[in-house]
PDB file of N, CA and C in Angstrom:
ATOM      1  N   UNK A   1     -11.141  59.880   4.641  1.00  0.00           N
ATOM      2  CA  UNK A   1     -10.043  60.019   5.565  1.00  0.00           C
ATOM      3  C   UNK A   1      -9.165  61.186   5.127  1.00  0.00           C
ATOM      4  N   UNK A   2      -8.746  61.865   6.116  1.00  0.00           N
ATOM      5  CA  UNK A   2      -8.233  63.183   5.646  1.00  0.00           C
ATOM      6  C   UNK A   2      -6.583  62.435   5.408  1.00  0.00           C
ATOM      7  N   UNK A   3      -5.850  63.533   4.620  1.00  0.00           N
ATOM      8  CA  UNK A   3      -4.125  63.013   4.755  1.00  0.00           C
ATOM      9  C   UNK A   3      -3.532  63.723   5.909  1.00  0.00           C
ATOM     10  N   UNK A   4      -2.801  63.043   5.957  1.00  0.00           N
ATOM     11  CA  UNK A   4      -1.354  63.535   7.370  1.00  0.00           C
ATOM     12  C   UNK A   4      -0.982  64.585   6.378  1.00  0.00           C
ATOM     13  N   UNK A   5      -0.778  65.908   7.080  1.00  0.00           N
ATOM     14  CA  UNK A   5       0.338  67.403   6.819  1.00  0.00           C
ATOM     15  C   UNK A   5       0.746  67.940   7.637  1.00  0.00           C
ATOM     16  N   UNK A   6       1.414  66.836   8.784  1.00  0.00           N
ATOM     17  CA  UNK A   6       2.103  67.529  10.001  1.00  0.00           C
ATOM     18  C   UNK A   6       2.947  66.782  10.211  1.00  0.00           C
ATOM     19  N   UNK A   7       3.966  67.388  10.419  1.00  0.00           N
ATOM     20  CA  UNK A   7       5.582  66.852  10.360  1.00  0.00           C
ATOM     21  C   UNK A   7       5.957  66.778  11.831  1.00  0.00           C
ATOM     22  N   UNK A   8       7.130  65.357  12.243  1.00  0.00           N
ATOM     23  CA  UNK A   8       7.030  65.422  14.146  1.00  0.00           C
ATOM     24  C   UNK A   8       7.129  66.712  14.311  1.00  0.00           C
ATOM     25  N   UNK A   9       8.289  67.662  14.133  1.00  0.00           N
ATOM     26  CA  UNK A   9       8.289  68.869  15.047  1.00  0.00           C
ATOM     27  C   UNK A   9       7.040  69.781  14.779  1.00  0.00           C
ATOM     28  N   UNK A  10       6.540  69.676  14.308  1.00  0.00           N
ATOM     29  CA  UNK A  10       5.318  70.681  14.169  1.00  0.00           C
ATOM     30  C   UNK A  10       4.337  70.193  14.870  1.00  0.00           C
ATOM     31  N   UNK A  11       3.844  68.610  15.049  1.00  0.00           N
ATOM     32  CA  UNK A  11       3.274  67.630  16.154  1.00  0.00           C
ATOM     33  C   UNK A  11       3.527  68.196  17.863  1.00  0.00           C
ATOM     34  N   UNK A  12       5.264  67.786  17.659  1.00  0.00           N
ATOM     35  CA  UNK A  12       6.041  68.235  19.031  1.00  0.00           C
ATOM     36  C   UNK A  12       5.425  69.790  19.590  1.00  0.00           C
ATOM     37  N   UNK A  13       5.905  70.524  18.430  1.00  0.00           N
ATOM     38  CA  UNK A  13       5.427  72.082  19.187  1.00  0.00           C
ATOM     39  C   UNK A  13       3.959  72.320  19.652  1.00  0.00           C
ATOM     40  N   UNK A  14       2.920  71.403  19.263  1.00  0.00           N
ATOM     41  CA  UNK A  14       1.586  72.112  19.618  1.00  0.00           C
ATOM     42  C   UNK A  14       1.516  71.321  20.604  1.00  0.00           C
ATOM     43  N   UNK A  15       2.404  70.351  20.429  1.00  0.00           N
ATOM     44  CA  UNK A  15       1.847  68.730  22.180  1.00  0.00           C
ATOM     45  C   UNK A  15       2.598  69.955  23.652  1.00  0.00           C
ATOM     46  N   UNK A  16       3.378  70.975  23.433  1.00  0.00           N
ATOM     47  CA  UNK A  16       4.024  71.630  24.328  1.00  0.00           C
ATOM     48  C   UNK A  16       3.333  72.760  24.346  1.00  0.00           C
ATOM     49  N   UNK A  17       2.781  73.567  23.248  1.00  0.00           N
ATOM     50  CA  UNK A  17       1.797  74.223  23.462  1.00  0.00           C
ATOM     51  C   UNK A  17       0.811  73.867  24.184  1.00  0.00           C
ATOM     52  N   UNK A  18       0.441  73.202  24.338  1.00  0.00           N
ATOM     53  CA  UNK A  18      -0.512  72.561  24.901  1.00  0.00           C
ATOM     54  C   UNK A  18      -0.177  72.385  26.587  1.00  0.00           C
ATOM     55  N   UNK A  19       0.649  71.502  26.577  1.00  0.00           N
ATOM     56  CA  UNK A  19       1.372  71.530  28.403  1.00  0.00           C
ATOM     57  C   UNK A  19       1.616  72.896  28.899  1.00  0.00           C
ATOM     58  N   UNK A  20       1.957  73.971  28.149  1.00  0.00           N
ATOM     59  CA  UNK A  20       2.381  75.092  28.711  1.00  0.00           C
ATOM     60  C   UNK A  20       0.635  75.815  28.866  1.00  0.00           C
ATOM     61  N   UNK A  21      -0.041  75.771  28.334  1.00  0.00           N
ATOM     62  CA  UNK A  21      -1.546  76.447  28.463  1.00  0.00           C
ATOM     63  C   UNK A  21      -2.438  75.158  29.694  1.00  0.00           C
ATOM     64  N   UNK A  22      -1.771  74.049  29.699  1.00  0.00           N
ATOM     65  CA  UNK A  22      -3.007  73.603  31.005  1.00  0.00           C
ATOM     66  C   UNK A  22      -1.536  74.048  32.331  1.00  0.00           C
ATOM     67  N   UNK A  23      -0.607  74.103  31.813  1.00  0.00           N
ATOM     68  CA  UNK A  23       0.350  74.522  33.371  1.00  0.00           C
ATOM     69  C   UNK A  23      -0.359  75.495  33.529  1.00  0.00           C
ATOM     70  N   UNK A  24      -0.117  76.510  32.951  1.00  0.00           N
ATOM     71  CA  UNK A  24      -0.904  78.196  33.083  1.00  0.00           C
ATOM     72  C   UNK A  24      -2.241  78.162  33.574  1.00  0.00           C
ATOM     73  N   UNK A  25      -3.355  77.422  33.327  1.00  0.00           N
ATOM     74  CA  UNK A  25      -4.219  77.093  34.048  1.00  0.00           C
ATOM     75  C   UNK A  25      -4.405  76.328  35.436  1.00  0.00           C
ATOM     76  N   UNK A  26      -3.464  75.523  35.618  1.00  0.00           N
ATOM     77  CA  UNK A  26      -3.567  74.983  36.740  1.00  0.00           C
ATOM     78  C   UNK A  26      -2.890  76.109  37.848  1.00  0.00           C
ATOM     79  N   UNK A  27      -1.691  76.663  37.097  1.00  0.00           N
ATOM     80  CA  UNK A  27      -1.108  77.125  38.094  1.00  0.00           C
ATOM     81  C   UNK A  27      -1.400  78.585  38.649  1.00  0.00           C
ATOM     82  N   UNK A  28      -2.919  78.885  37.654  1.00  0.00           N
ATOM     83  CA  UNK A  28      -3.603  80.035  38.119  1.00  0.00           C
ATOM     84  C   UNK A  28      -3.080  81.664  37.278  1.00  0.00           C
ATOM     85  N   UNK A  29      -2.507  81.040  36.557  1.00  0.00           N
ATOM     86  CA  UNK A  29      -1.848  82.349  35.511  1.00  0.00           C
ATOM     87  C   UNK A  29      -2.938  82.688  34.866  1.00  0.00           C
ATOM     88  N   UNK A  30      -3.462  81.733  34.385  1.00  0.00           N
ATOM     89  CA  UNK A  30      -4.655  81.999  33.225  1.00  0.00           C
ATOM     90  C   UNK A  30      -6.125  82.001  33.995  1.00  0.00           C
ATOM     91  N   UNK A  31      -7.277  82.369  33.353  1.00  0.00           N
ATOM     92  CA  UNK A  31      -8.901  82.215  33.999  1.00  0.00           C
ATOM     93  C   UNK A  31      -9.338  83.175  33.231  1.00  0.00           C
ATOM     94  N   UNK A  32     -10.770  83.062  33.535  1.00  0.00           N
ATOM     95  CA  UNK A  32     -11.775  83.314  33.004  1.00  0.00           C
ATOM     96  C   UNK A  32     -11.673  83.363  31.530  1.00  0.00           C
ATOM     97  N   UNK A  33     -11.880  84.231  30.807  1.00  0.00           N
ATOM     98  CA  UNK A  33     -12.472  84.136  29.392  1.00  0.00           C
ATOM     99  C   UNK A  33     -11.304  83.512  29.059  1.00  0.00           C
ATOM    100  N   UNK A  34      -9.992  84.099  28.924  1.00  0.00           N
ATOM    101  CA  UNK A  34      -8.682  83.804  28.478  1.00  0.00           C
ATOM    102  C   UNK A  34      -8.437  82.224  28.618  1.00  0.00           C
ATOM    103  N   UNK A  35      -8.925  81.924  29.974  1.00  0.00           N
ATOM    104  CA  UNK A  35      -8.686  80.584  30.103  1.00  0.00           C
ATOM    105  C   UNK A  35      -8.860  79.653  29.583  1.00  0.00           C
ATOM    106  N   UNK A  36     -10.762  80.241  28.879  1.00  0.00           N
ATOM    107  CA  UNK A  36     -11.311  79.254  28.866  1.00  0.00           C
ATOM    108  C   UNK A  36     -10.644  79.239  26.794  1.00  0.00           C
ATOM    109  N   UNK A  37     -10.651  80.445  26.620  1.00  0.00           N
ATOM    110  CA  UNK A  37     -10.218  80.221  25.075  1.00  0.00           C
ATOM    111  C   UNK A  37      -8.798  79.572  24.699  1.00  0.00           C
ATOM    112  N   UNK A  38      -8.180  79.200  26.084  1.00  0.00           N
ATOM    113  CA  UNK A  38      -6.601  78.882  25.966  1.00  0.00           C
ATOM    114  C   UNK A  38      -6.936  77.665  26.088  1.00  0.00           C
ATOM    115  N   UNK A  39      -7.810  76.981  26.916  1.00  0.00           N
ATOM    116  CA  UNK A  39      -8.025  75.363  26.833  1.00  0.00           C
ATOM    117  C   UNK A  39      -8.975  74.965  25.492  1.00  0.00           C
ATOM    118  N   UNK A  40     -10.025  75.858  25.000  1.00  0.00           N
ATOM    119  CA  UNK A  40      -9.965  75.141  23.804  1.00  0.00           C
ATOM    120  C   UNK A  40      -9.012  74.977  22.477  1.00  0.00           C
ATOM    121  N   UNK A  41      -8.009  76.087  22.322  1.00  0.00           N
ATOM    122  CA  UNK A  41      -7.265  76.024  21.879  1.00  0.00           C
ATOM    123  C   UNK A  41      -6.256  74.706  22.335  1.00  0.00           C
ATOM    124  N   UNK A  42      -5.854  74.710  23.058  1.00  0.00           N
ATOM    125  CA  UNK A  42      -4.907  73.433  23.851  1.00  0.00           C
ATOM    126  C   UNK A  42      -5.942  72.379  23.310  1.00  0.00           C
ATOM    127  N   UNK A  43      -7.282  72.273  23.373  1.00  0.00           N
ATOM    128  CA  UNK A  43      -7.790  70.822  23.026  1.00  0.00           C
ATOM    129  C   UNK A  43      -7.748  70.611  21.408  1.00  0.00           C
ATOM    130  N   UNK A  44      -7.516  71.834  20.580  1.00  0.00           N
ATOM    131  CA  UNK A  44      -7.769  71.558  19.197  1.00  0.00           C
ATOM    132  C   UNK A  44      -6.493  71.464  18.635  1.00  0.00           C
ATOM    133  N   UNK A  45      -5.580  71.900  19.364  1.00  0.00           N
ATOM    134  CA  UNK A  45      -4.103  71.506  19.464  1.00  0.00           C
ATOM    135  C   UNK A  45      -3.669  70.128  19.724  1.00  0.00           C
ATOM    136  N   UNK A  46      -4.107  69.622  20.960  1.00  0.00           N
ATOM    137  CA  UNK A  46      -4.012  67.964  21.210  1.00  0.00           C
ATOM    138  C   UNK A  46      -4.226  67.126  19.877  1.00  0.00           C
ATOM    139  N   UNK A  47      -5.540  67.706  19.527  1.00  0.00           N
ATOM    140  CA  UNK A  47      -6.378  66.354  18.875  1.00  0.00           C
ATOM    141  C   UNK A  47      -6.002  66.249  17.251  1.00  0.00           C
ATOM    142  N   UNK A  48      -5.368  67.764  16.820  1.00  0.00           N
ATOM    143  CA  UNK A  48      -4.632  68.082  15.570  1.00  0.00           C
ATOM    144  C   UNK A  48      -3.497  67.467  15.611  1.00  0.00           C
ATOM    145  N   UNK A  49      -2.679  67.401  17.147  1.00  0.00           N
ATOM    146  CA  UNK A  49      -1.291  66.567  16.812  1.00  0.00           C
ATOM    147  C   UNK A  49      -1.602  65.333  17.151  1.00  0.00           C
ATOM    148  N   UNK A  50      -2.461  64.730  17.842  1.00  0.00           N
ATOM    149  CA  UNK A  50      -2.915  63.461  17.635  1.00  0.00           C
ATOM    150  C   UNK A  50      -3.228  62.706  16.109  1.00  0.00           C
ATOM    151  N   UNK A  51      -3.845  63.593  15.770  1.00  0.00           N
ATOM    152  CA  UNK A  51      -3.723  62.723  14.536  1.00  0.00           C
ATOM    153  C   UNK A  51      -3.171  63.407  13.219  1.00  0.00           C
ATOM    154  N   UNK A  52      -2.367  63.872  13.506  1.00  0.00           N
ATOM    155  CA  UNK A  52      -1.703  64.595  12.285  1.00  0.00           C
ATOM    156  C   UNK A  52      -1.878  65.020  11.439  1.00  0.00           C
ATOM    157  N   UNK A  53      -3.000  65.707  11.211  1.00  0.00           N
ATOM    158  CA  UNK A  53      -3.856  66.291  10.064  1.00  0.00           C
ATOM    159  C   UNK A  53      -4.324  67.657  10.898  1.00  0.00           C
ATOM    160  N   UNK A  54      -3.976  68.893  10.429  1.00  0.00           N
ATOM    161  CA  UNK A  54      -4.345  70.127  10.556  1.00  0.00           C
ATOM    162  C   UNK A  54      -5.538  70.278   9.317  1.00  0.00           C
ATOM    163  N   UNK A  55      -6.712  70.910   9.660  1.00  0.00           N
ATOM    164  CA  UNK A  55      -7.563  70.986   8.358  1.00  0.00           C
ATOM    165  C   UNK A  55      -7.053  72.820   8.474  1.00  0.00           C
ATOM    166  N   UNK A  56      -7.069  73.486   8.996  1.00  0.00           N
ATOM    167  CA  UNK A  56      -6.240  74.535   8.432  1.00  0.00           C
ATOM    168  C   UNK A  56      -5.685  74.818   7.116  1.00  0.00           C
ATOM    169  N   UNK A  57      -4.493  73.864   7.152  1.00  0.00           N
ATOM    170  CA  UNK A  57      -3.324  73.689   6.181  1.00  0.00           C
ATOM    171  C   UNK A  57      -4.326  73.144   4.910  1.00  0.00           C
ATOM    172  N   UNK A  58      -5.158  72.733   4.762  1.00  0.00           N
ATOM    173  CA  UNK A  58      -5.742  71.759   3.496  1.00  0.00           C
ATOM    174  C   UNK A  58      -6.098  72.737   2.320  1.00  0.00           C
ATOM    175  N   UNK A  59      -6.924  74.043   2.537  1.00  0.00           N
ATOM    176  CA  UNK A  59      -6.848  75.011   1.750  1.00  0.00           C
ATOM    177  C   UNK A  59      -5.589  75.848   1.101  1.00  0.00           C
ATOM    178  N   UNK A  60      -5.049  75.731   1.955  1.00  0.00           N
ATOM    179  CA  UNK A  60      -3.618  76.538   1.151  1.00  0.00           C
ATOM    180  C   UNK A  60      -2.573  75.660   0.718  1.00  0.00           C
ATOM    181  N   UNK A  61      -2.940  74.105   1.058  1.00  0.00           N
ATOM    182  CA  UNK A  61      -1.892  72.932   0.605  1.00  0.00           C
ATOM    183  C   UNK A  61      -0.645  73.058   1.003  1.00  0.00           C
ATOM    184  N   UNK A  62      -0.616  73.531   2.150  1.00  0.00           N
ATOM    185  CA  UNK A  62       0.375  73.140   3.205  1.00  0.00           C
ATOM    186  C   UNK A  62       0.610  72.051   3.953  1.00  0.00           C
ATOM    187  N   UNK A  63       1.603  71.605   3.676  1.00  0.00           N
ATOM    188  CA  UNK A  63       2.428  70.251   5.070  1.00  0.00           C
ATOM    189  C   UNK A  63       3.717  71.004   5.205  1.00  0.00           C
ATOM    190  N   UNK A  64       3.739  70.156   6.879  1.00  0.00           N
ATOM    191  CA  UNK A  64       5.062  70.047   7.460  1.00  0.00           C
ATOM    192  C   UNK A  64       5.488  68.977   7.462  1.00  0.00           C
ATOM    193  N   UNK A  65       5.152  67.858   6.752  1.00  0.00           N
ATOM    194  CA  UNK A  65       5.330  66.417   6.488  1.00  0.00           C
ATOM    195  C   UNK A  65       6.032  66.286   5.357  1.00  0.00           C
ATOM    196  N   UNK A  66       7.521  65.816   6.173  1.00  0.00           N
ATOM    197  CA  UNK A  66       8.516  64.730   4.966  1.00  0.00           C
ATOM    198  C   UNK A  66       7.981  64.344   4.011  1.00  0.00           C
ATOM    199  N   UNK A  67       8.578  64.159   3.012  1.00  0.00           N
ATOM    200  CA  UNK A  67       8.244  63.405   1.604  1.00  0.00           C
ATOM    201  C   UNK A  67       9.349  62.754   1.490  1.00  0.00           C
ATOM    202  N   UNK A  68       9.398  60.996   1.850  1.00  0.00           N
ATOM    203  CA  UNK A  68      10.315  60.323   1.622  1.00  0.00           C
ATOM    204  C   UNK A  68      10.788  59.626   0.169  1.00  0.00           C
TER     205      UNK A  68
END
């Protein structure tokens, strides 16, 4: 099981990243190649703030996660 290294606002900002790249798609701003690299991005964004673990961050031992 990987650890949590994402802190809410860092969660928050990619869950809005995310709404702002499928608006842009729906609303026809975005397409073709761009599009399609902006929705996988938006999906690896979702599923990173879904579960709060960026594997990114694991090599350089980065969190945005409190230490209570």
């Amino acid at each position: 099981m990987m650890t949590k290294n994402m802190g809410s606002a860092d969660r928050l900002i990619r869950l809005l990243v995310v709404v702002a790249i499928i608006a842009a798609y729906f609303m026809g701003a975005i397409s073709g190649t761009i599009a399609i690299v902006g929705l996988i991005a938006a999906g690896i964004f979702l599923l990173t703030s879904l579960i709060g673990t960026c594997p990114l961050y694991l090599p350089f031992g980065l969190s945005t996660l409190r230490k209570n």
